[in-house]
Structures are given as C-alpha cells and as structure tokens.
Protein backbone atom coordinates (compact mmCIF):
# COMPACT_ATOMS: atom_id res chain seq x y z
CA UNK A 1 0.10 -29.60 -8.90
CA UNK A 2 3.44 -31.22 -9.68
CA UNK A 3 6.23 -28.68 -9.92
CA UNK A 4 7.36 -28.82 -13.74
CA UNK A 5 3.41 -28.20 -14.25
CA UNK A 6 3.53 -25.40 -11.71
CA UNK A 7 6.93 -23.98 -13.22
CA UNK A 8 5.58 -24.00 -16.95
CA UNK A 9 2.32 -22.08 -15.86
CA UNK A 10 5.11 -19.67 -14.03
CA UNK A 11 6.64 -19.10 -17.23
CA UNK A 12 4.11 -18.37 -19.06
CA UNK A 13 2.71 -15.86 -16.70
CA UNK A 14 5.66 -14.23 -16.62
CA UNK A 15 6.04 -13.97 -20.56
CA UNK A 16 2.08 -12.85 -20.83
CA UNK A 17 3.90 -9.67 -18.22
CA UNK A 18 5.57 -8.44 -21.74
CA UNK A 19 8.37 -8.22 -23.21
CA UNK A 20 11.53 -10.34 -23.95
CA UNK A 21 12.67 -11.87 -21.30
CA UNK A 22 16.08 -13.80 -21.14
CA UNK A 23 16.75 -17.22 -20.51
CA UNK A 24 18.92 -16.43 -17.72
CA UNK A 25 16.34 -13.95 -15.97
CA UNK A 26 13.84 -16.82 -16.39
CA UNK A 27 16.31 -19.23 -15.27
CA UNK A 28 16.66 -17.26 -12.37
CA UNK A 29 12.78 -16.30 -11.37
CA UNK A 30 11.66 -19.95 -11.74
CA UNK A 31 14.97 -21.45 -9.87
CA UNK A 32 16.03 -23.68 -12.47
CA UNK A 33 19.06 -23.74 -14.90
CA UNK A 34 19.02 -22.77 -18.66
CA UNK A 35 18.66 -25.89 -20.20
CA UNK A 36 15.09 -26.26 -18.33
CA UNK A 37 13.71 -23.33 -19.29
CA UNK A 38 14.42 -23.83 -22.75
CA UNK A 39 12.45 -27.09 -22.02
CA UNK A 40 10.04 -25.49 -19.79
CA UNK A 41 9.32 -23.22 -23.80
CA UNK A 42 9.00 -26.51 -25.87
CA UNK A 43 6.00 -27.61 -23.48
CA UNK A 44 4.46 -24.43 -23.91
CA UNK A 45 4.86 -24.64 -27.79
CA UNK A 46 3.72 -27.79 -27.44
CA UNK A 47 0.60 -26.99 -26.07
CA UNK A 48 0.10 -24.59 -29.26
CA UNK A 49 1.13 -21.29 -26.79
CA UNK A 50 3.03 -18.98 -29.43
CA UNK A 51 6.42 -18.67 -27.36
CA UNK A 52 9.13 -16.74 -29.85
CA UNK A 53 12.72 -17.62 -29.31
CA UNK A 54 14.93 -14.03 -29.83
CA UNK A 55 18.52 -14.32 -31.01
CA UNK A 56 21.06 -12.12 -29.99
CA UNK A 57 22.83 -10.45 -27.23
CA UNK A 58 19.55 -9.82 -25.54
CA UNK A 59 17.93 -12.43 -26.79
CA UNK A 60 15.35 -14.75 -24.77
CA UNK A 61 12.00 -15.59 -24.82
CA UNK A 62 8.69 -13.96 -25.57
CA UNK A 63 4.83 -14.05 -26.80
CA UNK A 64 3.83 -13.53 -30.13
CA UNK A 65 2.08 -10.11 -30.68
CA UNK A 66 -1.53 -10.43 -29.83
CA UNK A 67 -2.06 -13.27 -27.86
CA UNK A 68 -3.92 -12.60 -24.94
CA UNK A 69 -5.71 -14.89 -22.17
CA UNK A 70 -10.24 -14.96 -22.09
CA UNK A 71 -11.68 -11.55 -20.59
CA UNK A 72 -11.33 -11.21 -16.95
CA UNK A 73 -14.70 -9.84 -15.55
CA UNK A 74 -14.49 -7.56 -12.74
CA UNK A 75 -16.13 -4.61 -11.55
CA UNK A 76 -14.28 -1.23 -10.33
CA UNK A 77 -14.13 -1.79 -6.87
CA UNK A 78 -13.02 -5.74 -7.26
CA UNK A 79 -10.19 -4.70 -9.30
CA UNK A 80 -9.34 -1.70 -7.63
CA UNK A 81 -9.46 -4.40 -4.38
CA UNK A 82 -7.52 -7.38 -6.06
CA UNK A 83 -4.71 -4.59 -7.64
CA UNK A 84 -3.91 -2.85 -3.90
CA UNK A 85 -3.99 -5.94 -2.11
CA UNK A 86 -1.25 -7.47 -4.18
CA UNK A 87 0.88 -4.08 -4.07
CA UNK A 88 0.26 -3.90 -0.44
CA UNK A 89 1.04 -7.72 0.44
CA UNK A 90 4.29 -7.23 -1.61
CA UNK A 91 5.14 -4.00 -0.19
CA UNK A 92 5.13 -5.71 3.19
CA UNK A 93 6.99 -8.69 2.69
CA UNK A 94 3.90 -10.90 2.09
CA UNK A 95 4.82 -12.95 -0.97
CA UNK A 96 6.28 -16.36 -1.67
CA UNK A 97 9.69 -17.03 -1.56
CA UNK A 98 10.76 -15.93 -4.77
CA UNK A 99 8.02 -13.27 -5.01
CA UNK A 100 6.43 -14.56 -8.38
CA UNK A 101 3.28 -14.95 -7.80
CA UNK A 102 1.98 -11.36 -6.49
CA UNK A 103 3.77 -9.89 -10.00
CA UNK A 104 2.48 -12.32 -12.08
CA UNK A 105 -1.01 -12.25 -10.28
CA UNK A 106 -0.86 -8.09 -10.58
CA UNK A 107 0.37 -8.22 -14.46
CA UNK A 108 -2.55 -10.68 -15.26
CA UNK A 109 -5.16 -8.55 -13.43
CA UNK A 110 -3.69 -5.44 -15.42
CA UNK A 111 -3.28 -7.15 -18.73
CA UNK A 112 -7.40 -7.82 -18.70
CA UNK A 113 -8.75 -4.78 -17.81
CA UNK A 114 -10.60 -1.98 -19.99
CA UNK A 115 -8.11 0.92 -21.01
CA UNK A 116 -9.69 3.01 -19.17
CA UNK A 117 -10.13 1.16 -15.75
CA UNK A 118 -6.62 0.59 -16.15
CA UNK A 119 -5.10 4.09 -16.29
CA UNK A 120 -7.19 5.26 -13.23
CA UNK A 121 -6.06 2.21 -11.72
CA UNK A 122 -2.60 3.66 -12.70
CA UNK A 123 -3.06 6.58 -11.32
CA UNK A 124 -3.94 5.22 -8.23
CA UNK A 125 -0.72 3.08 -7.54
CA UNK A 126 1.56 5.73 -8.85
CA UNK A 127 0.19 8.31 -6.41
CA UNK A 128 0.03 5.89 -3.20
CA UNK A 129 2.88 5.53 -0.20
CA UNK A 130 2.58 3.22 2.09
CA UNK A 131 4.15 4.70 5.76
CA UNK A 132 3.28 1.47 8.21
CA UNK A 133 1.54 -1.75 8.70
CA UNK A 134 -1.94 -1.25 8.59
CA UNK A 135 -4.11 -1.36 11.71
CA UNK A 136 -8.15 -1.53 11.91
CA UNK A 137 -8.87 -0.65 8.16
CA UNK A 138 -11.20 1.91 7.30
CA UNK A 139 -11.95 1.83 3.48
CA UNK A 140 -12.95 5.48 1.60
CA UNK A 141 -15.38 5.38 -1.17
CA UNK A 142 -13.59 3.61 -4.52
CA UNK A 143 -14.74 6.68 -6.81
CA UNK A 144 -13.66 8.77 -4.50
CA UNK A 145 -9.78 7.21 -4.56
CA UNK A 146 -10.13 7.18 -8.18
CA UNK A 147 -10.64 10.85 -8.51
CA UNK A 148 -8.71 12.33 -6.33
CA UNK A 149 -6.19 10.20 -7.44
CA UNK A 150 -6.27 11.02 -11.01
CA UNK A 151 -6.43 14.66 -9.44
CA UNK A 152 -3.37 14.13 -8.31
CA UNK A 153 -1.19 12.61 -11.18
CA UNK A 154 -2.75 15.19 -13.84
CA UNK A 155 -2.09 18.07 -11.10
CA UNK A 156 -5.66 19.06 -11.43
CA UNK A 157 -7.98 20.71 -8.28
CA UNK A 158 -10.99 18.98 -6.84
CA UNK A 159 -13.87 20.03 -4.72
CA UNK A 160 -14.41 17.40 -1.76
CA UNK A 161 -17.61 17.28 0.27
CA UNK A 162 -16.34 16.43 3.54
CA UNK A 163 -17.45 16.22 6.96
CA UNK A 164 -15.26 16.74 9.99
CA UNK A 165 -14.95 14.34 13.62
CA UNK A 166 -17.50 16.47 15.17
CA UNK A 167 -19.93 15.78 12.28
CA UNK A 168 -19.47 19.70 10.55
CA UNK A 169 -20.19 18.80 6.58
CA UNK A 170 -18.24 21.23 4.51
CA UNK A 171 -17.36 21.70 0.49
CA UNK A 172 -13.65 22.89 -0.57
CA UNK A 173 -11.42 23.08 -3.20
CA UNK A 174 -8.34 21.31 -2.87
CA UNK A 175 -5.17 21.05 -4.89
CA UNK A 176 -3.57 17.31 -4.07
CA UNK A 177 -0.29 16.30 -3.38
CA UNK A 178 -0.48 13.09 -3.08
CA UNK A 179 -2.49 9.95 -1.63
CA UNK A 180 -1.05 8.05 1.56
CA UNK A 181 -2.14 4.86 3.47
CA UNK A 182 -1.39 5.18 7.02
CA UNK A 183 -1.94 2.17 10.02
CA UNK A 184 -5.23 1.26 8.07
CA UNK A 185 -6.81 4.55 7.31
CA UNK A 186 -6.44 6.79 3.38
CA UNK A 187 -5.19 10.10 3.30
CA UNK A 188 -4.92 13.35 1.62
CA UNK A 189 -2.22 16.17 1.55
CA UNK A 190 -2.74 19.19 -0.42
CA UNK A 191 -2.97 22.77 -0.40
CA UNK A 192 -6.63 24.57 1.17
CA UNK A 193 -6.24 27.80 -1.44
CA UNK A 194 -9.80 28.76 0.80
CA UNK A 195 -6.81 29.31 3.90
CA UNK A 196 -3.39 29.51 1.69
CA UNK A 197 -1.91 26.34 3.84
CA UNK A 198 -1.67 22.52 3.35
CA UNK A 199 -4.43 20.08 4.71
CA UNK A 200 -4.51 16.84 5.27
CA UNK A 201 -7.69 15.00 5.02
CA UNK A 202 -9.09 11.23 5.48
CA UNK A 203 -10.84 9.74 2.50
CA UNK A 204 -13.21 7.87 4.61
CA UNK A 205 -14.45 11.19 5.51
CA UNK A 206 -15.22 12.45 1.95
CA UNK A 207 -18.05 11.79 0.29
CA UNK A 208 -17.88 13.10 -3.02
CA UNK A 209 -15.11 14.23 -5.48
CA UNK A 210 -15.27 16.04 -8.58
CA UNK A 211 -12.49 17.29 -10.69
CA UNK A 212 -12.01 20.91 -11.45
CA UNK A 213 -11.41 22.97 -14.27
CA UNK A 214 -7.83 24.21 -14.64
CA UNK A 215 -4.27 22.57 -13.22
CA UNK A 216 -2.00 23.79 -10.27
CA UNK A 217 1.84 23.39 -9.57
CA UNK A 218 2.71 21.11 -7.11
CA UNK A 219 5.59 21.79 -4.31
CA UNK A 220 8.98 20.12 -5.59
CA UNK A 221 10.21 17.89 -3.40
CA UNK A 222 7.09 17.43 -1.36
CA UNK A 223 7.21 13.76 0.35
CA UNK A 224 3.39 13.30 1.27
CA UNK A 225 4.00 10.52 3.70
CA UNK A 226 6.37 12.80 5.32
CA UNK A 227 3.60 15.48 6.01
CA UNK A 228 1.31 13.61 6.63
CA UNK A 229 3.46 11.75 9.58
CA UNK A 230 4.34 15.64 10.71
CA UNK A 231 0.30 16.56 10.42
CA UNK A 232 -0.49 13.90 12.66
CA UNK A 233 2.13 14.30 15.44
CA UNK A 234 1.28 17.99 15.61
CA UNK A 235 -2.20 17.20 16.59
CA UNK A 236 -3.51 18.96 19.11
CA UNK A 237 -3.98 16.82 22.19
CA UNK A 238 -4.84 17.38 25.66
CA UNK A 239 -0.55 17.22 26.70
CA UNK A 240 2.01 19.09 25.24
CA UNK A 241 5.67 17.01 25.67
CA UNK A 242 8.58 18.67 25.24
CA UNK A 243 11.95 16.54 25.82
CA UNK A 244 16.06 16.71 25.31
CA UNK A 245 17.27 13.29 24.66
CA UNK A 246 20.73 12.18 24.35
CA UNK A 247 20.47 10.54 20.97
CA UNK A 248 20.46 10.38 17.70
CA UNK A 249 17.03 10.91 15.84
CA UNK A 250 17.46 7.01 14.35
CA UNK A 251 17.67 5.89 18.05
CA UNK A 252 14.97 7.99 19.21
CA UNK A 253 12.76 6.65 16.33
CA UNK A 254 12.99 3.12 17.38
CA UNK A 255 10.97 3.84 20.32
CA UNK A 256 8.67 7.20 19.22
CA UNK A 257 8.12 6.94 15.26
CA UNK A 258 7.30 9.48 13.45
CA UNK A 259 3.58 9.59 13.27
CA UNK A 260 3.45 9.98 17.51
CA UNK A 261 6.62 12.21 18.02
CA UNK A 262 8.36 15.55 16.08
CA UNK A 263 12.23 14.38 16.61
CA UNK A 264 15.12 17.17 15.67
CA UNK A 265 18.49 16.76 16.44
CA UNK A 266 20.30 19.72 17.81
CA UNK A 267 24.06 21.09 16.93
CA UNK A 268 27.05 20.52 19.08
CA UNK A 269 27.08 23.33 21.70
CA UNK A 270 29.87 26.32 20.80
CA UNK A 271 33.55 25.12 21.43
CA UNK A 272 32.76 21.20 21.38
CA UNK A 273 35.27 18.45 20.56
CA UNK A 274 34.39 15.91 18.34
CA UNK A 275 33.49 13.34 21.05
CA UNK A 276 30.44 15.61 21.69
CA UNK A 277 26.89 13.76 22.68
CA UNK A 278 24.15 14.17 20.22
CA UNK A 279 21.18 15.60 21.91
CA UNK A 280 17.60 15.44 20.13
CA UNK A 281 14.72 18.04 20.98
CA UNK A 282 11.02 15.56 21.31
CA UNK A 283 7.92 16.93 20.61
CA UNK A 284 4.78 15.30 20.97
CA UNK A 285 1.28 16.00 21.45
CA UNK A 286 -1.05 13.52 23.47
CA UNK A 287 -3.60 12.46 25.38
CA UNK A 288 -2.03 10.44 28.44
CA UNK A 289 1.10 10.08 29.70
CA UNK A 290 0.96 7.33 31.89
CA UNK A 291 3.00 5.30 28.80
CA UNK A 292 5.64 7.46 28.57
CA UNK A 293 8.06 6.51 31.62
CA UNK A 294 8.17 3.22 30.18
CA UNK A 295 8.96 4.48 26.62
CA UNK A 296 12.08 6.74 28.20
CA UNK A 297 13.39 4.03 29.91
CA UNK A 298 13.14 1.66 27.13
CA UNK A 299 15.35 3.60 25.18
CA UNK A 300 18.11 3.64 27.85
CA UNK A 301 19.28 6.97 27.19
CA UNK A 302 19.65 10.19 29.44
CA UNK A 303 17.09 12.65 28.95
CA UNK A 304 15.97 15.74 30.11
CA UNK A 305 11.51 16.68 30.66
CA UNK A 306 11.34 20.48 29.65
CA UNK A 307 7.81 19.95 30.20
CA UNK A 308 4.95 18.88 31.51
CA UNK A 309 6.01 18.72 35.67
CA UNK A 310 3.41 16.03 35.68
CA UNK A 311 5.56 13.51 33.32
CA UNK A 312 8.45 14.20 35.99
CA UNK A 313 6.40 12.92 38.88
CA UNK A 314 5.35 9.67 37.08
CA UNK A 315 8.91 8.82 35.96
CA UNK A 316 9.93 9.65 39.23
CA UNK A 317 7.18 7.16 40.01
CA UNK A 318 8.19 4.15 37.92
CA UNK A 319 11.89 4.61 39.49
CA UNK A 320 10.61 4.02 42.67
CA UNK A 321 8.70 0.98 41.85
CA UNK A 322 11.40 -0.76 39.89
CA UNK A 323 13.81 -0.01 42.51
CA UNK A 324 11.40 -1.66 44.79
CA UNK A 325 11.03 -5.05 42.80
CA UNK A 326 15.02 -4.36 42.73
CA UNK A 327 15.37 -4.85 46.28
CA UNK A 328 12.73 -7.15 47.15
CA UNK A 329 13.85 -10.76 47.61
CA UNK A 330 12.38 -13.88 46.38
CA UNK A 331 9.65 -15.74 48.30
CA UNK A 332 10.52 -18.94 50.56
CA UNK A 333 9.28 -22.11 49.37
C-alpha cells in the first residue's frame, strides 16, 4: 500500500479512537508536517468520511457524532485474545516504530464490541500487571479471568474451585487483590478469610468462579506483582540460601530478580563513615545449587554464605577449576 494511502487510513483510525485531536498531535503520530494532515482530512472528506475541523486554541480534527465502522464479530475468548495480545506486545516493546498500530488496532477492537463485553474486558486490563517476559504460556479458563477480574475492580469476594499440584480439589472464598501475569502463567493475590492470610493462586488451576454476595476493603497500597514476586521466592524448596553481599539491592537484582531471590539491604554498622560498603542480606529458596557459584561470581562482588556448608564447597569448587584453566597454557600446534 503506498504510504499517503497507508497514512490517511492512519488518520482515520486514530480519529475513530475519539475525541479531538490536534493537527499538531496528528502531525506528530503520522510523521508528517501540518500542512499534510490538513490534506491527509480533505481525502478523507473526500471519500464522504465526516471529518469536523474544530477552531480554537484546542482546536483540530475529529468525527462527527455517530459514525461508526460495520460490526466486528467476535466471540469472548477471541476478543478477550486479540485485546491482551495487543496490551501485552505494547507493554513489551513489540510495536512499530511509532507505536500506531497496536493503539489504533486496540481502540478499533474496543470501539465494536457489545457494552457489556467491553466493561469486563475493562475490568480485565485495569486489574492486570505484567512482572516479566513471558515463558511457556499456560492459559486459565476466559470466564474464569473475567470473573475474578470483575471481582476484583468492584472489590467483591468469589468462591474458586481449585485444585492444588498434588491434584487436592478444594472450594474457597477469596477476596482479590489483583490479577498478575508472570513468565507465562495468570495469577491471583488475595486474602483466604478461611486462614486470615493472603494467597496466591494460578488461574490455570481454577476451574470455576462465581461472584459473591457482599464487597470487602482492599489493603491500600498493596502492589500485587510485588507479592506475588515475594510469594514465589518464599517457596518452599528443598535448599534454604542465606547470603551477605556487598551491594546494593539494584546490583544484586541484575543477577537474582525478584521472583528467585528475597534481597534487603542492611544499615551501616554503628559508628560508620560515610564511605561505608552497602551490604545486602539474600534469601532464596531452591532446589539445586549447582548454578549458584556461577551467579556469585557473575556479579563480581564480595560475599559472605551464612548457609548451606554445601554451597561453600561448590564455590570453593568452581575457584579451583577456573584457576586451573588460569594456569593451563595453550596447546602446541
């Protein structure tokens, strides 16, 4: 498609987003100057689009009241599938150049849809964080995001039929923080009133939701992601680590994010000057630890093993070997 064709389609999808936009936010979105948009308008009135010009300080361009583009027939799950894909590929850099297309792609999915598709679809997108890039994707139930997530925005309990890794099925009550998508898997986090503490489930694992009378107060200032990330590290595991590190938390994250490893950073000892190292207490919880020499090392700080003894012997190993390769000289031709 040649490019003025390609712009003029641009513009009008952006104008079909609502509002009034201006002819210097156009200019800008569609990489042209002023005088070509104002062109880019007169094609589209040509072609019998109702494009009205808006005088004034904030003046621009925008659609006449009530002109909307032929149905758009999709089901639940395709537009809950087209809508998160968009908002995820954006959220992770995955756009064009000038990022038009995923926004005008999203606001012409939107515009179409029944009212009531689109506030659960809403509800969905305002109660979603994204934490990483997503691994081996493991999709929940769409009626099941739906509700809880509507749970969540309207602050209203749910019962969840869920069933556990080792295959237990249970029912419970939850009250819902808030939804997050972790390295390809849905969450959960919300408050258990069955045990008076916070949960965090995986939607793949429930298999019904329904909505419960009633409403609940949720936690100010509660960061889901962030308790999820904490949930997760404090896993148990077969190995408990416990490590001083002479770092800051941001350096220490580099290496050990925050869904393997609990990082705090500890005050200067009594009586220190200014020019005091920052040491960091790291917890984690895991299964080997045949990977962790390397990870020390890579961050090229000192650090101190509290425990396990075992973690001392195989840094104590990996020393040894790369002082080896060190020392050992080249082979002769």
């Amino acid at each position: 498609m040649p490019r003025p064709i390609a712009r003029v389609l641009t513009l009008l999808e952006l104008l079909q987003s609502g509002g009034t936009r201006t002819v210097g936010e156009l200019a800008d979105r569609l990489d042209v100057d002023e005088r070509t948009v104002r062109r880019y308008a007169d094609h589209l009135i040509d072609l019998d689009v109702p494009v009205e010009s808006v005088r004034g300080r904030y003046g621009g361009y925008r659609l006449a009241p009530g002109y909307r583009m032929p149905p758009l027939m999709l089901s639940d799950d395709e537009a809950l599938a087209v809508l998160l894909g968009l908002i995820a590929g954006r959220r992770a850099g995955l756009t064009t150049a000038t990022g038009t297309a995923s926004e005008t792609a999203a606001a012409k999915v939107r515009r179409v849809l029944p009212e009531r598709l689109g506030r659960r679809l809403d509800a969905v997108l305002d109660s979603l964080a994204f934490t990483a890039p997503p691994g081996e994707s493991i999709a929940p139930e769409a009626e099941v995001l739906l509700a809880i997530a509507d749970a969540v925005r309207h602050h209203r309990p749910v019962s969840i039929r869920y069933t556990a890794a080792d295959g237990r099925r249970s029912e419970r009550a939850l009250h819902p923080y808030g939804l997050v998508a972790h390295s390809g898997r849905w969450y959960v986090t919300g408050e258990d009133p069955a045990i008076g503490g916070e949960r965090t489930f995986r939607l793949d694992r429930i298999t019904g939701a329904r909505t419960l009378t009633g409403v609940f107060e949720p936690v100010a200032g509660l960061d889901p992601a962030e308790r999820l990330l904490a949930s997760l590290a404090g896993a148990p595991y077969r190995h408990e680590v416990s490590l001083r590190v002479q770092a800051t938390a941001e350096q220490i994250r580099t290496r050990l994010p925050a869904g393997i490893a609990i990082v705090s950073e500890s005050p200067p000892a009594s009586g220190a000057g200014s020019d005091a190292k920052q040491w960091s207490r790291v917890e984690l919880r895991v299964e080997r630890l045949d990977w962790l020499p390397a990870v020390l090392a890579s961050l090229d700080r000192p650090f101190v093993i509290e425990r396990p003894d075992e973690l001392r012997d195989l840094v104590e190993a990996l020393a040894g070997r790369l002082a080896d390769s060190a020392r050992r000289e080249p082979p002769h031709a």
